[in-house]
Protein backbone atom coordinates (compact mmCIF):
# COMPACT_ATOMS: atom_id res chain seq x y z
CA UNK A 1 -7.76 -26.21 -29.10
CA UNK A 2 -4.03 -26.61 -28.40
CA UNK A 3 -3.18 -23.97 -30.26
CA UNK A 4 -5.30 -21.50 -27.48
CA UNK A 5 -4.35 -23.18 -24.83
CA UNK A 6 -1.11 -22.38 -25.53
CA UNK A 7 -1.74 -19.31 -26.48
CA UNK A 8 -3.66 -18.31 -22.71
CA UNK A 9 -0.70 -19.77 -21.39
CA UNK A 10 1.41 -17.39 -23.30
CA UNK A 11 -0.48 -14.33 -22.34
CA UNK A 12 -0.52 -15.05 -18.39
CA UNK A 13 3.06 -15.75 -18.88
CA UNK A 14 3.53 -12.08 -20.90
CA UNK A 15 1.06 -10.28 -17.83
CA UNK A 16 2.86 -11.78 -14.89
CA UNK A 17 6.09 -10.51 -16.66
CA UNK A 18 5.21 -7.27 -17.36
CA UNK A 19 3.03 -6.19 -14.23
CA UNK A 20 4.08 -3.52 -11.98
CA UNK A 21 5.00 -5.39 -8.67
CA UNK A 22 3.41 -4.94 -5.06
CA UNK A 23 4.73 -4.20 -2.21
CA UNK A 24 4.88 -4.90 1.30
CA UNK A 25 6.56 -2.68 3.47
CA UNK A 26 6.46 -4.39 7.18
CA UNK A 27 7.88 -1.88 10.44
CA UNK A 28 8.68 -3.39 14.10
CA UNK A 29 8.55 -1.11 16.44
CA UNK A 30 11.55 -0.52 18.59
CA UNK A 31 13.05 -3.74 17.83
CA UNK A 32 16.52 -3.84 18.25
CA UNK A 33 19.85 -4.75 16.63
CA UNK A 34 19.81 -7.90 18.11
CA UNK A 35 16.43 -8.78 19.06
CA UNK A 36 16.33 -10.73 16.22
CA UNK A 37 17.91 -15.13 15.94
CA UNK A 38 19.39 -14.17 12.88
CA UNK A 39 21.46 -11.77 14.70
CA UNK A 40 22.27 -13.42 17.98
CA UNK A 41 18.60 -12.59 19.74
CA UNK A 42 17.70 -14.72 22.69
CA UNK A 43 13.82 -15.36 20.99
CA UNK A 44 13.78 -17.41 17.92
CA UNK A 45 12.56 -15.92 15.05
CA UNK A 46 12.47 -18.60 12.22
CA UNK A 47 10.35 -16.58 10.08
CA UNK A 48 12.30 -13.70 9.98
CA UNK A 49 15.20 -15.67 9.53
CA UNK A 50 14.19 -17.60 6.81
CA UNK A 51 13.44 -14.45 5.24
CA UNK A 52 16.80 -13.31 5.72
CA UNK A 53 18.46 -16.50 4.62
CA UNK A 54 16.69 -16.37 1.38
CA UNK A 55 16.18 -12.90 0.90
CA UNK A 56 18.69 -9.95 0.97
CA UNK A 57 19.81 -8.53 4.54
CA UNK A 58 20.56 -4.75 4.12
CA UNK A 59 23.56 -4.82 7.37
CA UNK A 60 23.90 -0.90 7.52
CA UNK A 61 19.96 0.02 7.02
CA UNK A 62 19.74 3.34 9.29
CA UNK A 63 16.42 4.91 10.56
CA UNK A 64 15.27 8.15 12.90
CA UNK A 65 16.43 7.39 16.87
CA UNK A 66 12.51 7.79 16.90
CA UNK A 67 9.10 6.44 15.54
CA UNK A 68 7.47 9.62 13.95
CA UNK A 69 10.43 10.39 11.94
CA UNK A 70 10.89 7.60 10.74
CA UNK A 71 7.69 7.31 9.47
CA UNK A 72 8.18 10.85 8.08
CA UNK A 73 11.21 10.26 6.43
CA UNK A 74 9.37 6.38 4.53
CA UNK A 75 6.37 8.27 3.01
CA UNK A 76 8.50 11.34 1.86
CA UNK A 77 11.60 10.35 0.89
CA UNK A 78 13.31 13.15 2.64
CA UNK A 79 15.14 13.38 5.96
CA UNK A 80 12.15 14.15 8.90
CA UNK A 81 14.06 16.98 9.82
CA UNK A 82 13.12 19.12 6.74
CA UNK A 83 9.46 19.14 8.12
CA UNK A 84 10.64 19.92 11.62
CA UNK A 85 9.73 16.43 12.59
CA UNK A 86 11.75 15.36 15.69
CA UNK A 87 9.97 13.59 18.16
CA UNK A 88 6.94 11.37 18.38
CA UNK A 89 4.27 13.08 16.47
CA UNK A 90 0.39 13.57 17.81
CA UNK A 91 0.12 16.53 16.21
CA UNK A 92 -0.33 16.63 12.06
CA UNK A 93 3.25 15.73 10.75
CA UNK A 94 2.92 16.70 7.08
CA UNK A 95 1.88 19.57 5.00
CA UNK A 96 -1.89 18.66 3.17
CA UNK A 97 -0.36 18.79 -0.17
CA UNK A 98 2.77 16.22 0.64
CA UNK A 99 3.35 13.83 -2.44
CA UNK A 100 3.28 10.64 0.07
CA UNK A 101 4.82 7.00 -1.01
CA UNK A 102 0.97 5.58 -1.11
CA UNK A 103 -0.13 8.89 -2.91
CA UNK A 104 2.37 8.60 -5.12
CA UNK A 105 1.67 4.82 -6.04
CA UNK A 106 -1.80 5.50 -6.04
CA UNK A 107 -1.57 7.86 -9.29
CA UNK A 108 -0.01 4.75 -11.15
CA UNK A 109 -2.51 2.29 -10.17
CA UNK A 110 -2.23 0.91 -6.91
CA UNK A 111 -4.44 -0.18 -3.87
CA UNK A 112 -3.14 0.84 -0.54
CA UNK A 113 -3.60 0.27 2.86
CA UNK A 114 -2.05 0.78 6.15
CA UNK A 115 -2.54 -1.90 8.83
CA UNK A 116 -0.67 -0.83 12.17
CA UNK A 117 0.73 2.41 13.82
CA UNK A 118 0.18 6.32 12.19
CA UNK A 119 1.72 8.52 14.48
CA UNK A 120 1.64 10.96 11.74
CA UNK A 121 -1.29 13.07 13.22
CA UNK A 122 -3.40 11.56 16.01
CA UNK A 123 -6.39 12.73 15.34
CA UNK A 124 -8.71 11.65 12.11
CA UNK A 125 -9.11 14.35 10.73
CA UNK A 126 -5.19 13.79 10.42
CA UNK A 127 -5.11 10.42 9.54
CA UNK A 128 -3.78 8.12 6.85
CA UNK A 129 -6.83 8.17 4.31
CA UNK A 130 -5.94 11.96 4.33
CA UNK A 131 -2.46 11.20 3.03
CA UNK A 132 -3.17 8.54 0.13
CA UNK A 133 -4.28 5.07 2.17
CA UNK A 134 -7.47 3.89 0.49
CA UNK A 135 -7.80 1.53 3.85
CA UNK A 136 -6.34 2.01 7.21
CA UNK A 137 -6.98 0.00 10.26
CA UNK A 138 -5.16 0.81 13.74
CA UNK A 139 -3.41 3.36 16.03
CA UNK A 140 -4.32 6.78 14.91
CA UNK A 141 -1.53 7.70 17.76
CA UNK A 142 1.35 5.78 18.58
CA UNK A 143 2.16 2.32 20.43
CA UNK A 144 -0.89 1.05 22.30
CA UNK A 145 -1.62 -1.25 25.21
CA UNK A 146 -1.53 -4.70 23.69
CA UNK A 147 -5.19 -5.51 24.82
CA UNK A 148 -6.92 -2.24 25.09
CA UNK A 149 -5.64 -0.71 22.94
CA UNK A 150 -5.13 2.72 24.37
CA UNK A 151 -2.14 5.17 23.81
CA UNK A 152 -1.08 7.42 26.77
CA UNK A 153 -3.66 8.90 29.05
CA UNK A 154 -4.45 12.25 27.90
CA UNK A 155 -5.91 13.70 24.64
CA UNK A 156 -5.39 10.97 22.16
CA UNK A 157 -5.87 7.55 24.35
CA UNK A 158 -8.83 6.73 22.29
CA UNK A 159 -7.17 5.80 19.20
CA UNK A 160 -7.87 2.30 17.30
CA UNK A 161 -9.94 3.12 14.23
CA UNK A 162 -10.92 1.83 10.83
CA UNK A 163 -10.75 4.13 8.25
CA UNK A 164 -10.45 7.21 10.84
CA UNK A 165 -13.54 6.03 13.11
CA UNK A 166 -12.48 5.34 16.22
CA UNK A 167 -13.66 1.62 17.33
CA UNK A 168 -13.60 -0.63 20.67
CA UNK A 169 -12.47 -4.54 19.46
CA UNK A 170 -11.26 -7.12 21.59
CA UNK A 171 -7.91 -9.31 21.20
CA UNK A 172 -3.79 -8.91 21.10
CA UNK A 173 -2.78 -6.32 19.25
CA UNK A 174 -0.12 -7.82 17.10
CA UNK A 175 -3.35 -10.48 16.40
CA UNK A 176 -5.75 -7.99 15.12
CA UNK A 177 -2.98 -6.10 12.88
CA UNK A 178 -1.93 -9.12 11.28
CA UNK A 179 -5.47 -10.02 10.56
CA UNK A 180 -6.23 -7.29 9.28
CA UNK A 181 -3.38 -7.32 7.14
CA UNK A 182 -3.88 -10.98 5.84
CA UNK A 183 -8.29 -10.10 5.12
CA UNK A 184 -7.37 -7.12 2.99
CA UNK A 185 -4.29 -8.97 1.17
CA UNK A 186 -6.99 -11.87 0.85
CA UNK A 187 -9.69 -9.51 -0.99
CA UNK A 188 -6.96 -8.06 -4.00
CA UNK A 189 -7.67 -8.93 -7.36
CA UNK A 190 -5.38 -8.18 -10.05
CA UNK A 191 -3.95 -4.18 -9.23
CA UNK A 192 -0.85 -3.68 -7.87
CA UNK A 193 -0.59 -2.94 -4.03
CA UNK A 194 1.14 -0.99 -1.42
CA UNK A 195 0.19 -2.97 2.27
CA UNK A 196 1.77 -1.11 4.96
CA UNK A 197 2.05 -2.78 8.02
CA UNK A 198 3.45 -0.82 10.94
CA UNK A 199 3.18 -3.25 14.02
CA UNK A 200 3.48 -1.78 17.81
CA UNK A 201 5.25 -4.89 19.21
CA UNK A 202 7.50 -4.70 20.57
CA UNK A 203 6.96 -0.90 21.81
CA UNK A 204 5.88 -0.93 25.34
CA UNK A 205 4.19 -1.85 27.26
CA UNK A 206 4.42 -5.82 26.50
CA UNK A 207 1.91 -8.00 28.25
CA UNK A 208 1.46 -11.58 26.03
CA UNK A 209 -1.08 -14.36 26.99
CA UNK A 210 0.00 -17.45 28.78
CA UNK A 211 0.26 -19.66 25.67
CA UNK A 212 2.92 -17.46 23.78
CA UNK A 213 4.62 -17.22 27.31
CA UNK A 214 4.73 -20.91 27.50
CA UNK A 215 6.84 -20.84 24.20
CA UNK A 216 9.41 -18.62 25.54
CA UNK A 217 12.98 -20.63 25.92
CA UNK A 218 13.21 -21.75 29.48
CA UNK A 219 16.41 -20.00 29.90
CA UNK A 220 15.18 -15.99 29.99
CA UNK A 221 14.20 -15.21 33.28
CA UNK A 222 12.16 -12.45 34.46
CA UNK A 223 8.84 -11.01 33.63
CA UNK A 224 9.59 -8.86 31.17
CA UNK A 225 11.96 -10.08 29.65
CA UNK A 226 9.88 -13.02 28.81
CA UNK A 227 6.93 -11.08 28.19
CA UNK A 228 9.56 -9.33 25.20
CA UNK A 229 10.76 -12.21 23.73
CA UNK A 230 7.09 -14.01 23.70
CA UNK A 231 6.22 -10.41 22.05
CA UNK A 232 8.88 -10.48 19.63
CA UNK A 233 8.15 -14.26 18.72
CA UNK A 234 4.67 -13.23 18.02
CA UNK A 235 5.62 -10.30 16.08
CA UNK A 236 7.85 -13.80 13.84
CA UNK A 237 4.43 -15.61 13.62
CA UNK A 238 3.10 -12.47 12.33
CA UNK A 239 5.46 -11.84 9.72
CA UNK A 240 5.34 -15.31 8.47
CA UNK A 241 1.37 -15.35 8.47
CA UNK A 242 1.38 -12.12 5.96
CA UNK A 243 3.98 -14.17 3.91
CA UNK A 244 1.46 -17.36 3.83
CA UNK A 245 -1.26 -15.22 2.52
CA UNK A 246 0.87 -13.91 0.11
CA UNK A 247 1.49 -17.22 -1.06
CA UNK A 248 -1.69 -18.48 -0.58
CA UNK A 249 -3.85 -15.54 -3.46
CA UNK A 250 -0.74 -16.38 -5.52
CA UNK A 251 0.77 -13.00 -5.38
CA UNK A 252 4.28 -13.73 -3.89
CA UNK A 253 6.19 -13.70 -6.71
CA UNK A 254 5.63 -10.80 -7.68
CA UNK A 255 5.85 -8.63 -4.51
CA UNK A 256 8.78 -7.19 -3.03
CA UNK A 257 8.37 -7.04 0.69
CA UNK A 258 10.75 -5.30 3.23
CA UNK A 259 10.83 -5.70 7.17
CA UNK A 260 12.78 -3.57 9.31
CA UNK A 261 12.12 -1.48 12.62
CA UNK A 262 11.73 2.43 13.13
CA UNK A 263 14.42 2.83 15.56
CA UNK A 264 16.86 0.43 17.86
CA UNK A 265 15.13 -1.33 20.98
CA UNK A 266 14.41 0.22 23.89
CA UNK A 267 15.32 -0.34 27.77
CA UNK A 268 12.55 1.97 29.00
CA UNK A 269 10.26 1.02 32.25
CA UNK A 270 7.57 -0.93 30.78
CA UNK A 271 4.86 -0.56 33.42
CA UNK A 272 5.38 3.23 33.90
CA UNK A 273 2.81 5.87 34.32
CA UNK A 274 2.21 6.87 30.89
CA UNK A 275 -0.33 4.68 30.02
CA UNK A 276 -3.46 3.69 31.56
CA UNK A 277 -3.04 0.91 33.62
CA UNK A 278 -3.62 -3.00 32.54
CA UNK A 279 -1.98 -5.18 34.68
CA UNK A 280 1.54 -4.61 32.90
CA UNK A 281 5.31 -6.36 34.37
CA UNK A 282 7.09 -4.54 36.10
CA UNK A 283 10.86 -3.89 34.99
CA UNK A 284 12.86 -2.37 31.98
CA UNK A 285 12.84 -3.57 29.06
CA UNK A 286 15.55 -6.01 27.60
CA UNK A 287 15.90 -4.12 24.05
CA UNK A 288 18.95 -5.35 22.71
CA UNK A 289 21.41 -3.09 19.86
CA UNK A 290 24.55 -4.94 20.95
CA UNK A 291 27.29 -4.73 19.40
CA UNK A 292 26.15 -1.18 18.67
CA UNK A 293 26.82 1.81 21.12
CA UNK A 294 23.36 3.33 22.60
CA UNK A 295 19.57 2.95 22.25
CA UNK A 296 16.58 4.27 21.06
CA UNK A 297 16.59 8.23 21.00
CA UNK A 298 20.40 8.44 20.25
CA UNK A 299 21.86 8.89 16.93
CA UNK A 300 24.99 6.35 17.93
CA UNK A 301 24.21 3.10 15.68
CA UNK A 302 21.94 1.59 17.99
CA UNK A 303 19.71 4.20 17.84
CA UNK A 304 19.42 4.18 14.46
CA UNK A 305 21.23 1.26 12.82
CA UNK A 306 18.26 -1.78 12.33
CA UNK A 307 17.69 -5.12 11.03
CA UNK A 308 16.44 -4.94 7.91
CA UNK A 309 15.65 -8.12 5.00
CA UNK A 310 14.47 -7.41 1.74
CA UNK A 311 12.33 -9.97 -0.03
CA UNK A 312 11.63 -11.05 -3.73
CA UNK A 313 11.92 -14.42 -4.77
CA UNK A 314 13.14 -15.58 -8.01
CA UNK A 315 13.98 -11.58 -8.59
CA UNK A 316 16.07 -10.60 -5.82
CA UNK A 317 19.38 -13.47 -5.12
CA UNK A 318 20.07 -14.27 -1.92
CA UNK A 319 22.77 -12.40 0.04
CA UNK A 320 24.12 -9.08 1.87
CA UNK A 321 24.33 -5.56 1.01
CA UNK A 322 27.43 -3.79 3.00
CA UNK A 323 26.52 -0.42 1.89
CA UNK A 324 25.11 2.33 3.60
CA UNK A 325 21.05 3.12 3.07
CA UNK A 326 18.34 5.13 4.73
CA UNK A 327 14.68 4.89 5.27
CA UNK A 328 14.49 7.93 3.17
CA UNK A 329 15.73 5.73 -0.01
CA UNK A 330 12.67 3.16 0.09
CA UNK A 331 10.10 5.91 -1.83
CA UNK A 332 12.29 6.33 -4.64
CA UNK A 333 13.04 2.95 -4.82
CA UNK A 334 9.48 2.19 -5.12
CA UNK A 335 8.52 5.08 -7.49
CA UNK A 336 10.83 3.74 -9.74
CA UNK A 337 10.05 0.49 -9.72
CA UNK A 338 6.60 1.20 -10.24
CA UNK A 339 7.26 3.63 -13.10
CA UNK A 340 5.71 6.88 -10.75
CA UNK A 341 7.46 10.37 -12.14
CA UNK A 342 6.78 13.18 -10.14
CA UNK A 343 5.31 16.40 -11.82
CA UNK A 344 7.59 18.23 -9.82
CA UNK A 345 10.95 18.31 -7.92
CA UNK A 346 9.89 16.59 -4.59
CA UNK A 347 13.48 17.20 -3.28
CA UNK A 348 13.99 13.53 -2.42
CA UNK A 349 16.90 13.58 0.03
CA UNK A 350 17.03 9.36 -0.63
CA UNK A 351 18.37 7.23 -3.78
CA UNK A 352 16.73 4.58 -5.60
CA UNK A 353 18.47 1.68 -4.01
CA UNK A 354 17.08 -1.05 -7.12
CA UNK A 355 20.43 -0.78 -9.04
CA UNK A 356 22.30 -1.85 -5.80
CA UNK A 357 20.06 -4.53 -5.14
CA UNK A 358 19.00 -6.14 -7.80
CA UNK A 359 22.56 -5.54 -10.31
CA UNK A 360 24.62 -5.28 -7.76
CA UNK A 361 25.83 -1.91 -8.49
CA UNK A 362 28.37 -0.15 -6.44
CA UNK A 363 26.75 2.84 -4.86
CA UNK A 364 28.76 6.26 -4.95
CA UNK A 365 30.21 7.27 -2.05
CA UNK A 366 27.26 9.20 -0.01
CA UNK A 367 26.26 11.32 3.17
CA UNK A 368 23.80 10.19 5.98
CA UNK A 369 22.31 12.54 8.14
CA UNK A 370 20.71 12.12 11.27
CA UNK A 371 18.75 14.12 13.74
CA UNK A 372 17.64 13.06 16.97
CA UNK A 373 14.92 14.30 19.25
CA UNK A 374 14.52 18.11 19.85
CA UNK A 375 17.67 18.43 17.45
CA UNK A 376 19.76 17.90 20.82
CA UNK A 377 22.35 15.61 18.64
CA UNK A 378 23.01 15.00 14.79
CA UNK A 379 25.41 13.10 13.29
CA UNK A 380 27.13 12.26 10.04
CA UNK A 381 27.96 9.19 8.05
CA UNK A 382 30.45 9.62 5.38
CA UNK A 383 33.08 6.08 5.24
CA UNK A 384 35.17 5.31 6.63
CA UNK A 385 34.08 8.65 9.29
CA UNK A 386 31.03 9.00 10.95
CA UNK A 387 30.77 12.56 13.40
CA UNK A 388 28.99 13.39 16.32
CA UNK A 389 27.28 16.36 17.71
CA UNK A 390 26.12 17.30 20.75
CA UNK A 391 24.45 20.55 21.51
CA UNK A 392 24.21 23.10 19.19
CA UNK A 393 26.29 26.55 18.41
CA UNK A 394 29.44 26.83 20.75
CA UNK A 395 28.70 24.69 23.07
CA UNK A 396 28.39 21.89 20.93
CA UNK A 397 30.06 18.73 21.46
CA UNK A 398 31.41 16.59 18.63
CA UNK A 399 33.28 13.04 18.49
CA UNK A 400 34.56 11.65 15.64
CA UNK A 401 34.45 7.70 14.75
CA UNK A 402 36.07 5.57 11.95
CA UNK A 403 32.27 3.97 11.71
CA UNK A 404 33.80 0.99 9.49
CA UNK A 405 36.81 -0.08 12.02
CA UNK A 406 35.09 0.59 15.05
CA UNK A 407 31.45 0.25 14.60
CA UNK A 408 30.87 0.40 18.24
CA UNK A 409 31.76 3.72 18.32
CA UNK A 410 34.37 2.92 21.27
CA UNK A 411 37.12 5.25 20.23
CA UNK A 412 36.80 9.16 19.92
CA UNK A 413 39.41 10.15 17.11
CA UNK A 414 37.88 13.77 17.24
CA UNK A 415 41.17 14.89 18.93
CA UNK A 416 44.00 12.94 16.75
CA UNK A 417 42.08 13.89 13.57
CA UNK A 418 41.61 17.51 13.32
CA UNK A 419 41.23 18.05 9.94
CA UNK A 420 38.92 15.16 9.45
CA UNK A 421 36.95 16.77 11.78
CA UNK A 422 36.79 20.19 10.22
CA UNK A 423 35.98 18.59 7.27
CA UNK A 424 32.59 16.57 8.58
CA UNK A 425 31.65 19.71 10.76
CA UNK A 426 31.22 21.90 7.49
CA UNK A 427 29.74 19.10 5.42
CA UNK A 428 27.16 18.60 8.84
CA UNK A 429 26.14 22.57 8.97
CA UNK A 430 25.69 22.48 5.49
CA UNK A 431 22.51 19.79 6.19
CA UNK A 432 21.73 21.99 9.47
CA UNK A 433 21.09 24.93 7.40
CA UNK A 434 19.06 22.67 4.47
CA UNK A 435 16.77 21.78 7.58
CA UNK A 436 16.32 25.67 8.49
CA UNK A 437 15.91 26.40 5.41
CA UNK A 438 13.37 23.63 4.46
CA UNK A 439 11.28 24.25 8.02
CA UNK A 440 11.02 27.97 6.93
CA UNK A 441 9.70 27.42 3.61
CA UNK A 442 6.93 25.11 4.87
């Protein structure tokens, strides 16, 4: 009797070693730099710090300036330009026949589900069971009121869904996500996963209820800004509830889980006329990227340069990675680790980031490219130089930064360092013309 016992012990020790791991890939929306306590934020966030205390923080994790890219560029793997994706996305973002991150995991095995924001096509016909979710739950369209849940007035304000039927519920936003979230995590039984959970806080506009208000540290002052910090902390209590449940059907362990934002914060009007009108506070918002130069929409690092943890206990040890990565890298990274090969070249414009993380592998020296709205500004990230350009053609406008000295971007070296700069121009028309070239192929 012993003898099996041991034995059944044996073989749940030899499964739980060799299955393919789940993931949870968790997106803020327009949370900035510093928004966060583990990074100077006003708003504790002890979740999200205890993550990053035990987990890995990724310091120079770069996204899109905006939301639809960088959703484009985390189901591809490839920059969002290459599909002509700029700008916040209502209309279909990807070709039909796109090899997606949850497409791809779901030919090797895995359950998926996206709990959260699309923006990826607004309409269902466009929506994320048509690009490999099995489940989806959320805004077909982009950030939403927090309690009724409609996008901007116009074609696509009717937008929360299950499954790509649209739906009236009642509750917070970040509440009914999370739930969501927790219910299907709650119902796995022994596949691997992919839970995608693209939250709206704390994209405007921010209205939280009385009791999360009441939480906010006496010291803010204002109605928005305490209306942001109560949304960020409940985004925290969020995070930390998905963890729980994670925890609680025993499936921690084995689950790598990321959080990190889709672009830096914001200091937009938050009761403006775009959306239909629910008793919102009046004033900008507080987003805050500091130290970093800039804001959402700009390619300068606060645009684009997030917080970012990456989570695996008793896999991944605790600590920093210094090194430059992209949302593009996180689909190879999780093809690999779930043993996906692609039938054909899927011109991945990311790198598998697992050799970095978990062996501490120096990375090769590499290029990051960014594009910001309309294609009004790129830049270029290649250490210690980082380049700038405004405008396209002649008339564009470049600056030149030494990104590792002077992460701020506070000193143009364009004009002392000439050849530097001829140097990064070429290698930054070289990715211009890939994104012609790609966008005409399509």
């Amino acid at each position: 009797m012993r003898a099996v016992a041991v034995l059944l012990l044996f073989a749940t020790w030899l499964h739980a070693a060799t299955a393919k791991p789940s993931f949870v890939f968790i997106i803020a929306d327009d949370l900035g730099w510093a928004d966060v306590a583990f990074h100077g934020g006003n708003a504790p966030t002890p979740h999200l710090d205890k993550l990053a205390a035990e987990g890995v923080e990724l310091t120079h994790h770069y996204v899109a300036p905006v939301c639809s890219p960088t959703r484009t560029g985390l189901m591809t793997g490839r920059c969002w330009s290459r599909f002509g994706v700029t700008t916040p996305r209502n209309e279909r973002a990807l070709p039909w026949d796109t090899v997606t991150l949850p497409r791809a995991l779901k030919s090797v095995g895995y359950e998926t589900c996206l709990a959260g924001k699309w923006h990826l096509g607004s309409k269902p016909e466009w929506g994320p069971n048509h690009f490999g979710f099995d489940h989806s739950y959320g805004s077909l369209a982009g950030g939403v009121g927090p309690w009724d849940h409609h996008y901007k007035k116009g074609g696509f304000t009717e937008t929360w869904h299950r499954n790509e039927k649209l739906l009236a519920e009642t509750g917070h936003v970040t509440d009914l996500i999370t739930k969501e979230a927790c219910e299907w995590l709650s119902a796995r039984k022994d596949a691997p996963f992919f839970l995608y959970v693209p939250f709206t806080a704390v994209h405007l506009p921010v209205k939280e209820p009385q009791e999360r208000l009441s939480k906010v540290p006496a010291r803010l002052q204002g109605d928005v800004a305490r209306h942001y910090a109560a949304c960020v902390m409940h985004l925290d209590d969020a995070v930390g509830k998905i963890v729980a449940t994670l925890e609680k059907i025993g499936r921690r362990d084995n689950t790598l889980l990321v959080f990190t934002s889709d672009n830096g914060g914001s200091t937009a009007e938050n009761n403006g006329q775009a959306y239909p009108p629910d008793d919102y506070p009046s004033g900008k918002l507080p987003g805050n990227n500091k130290p970093l130069r800039g804001e959402k929409g700009s390619v300068y690092e606060g645009g684009t340069r997030v917080p970012c943890i990456v989570s695996w206990p008793g896999t991944l040890k605790p600590g920093r990675h210094d090194f430059p990565v992209q949302i593009i890298d996180w689909m190879p990274t999780f093809s690999a680790l779930a043993s996906f090969k692609p039938e054909k070249d899927l011109k991945w414009d990311g790198t598998n980031l697992w050799p970095q993380l978990a062996e501490g592998a120096v990375p090769p020296t590499r290029v990051l490219y960014t594009v910001a709205p309309g294609f009004k500004s790129r830049a270029l990230r290649l250490d210690p130089w980082k380049l700038v350009e405004h405008g396209e053609g002649g008339k564009a406008r470049y600056e030149l930064y030494d990104i590792l000295a002077d992460p701020g971007e506070t000193n143009d070296l364009a004009a002392l360092k000439p050849d530097v700069l001829a140097t990064m121009k070429e290698r930054l028309a070289v990715k211009a013309k890939a994104d012609r070239d790609a966008v005409a192929n399509d």
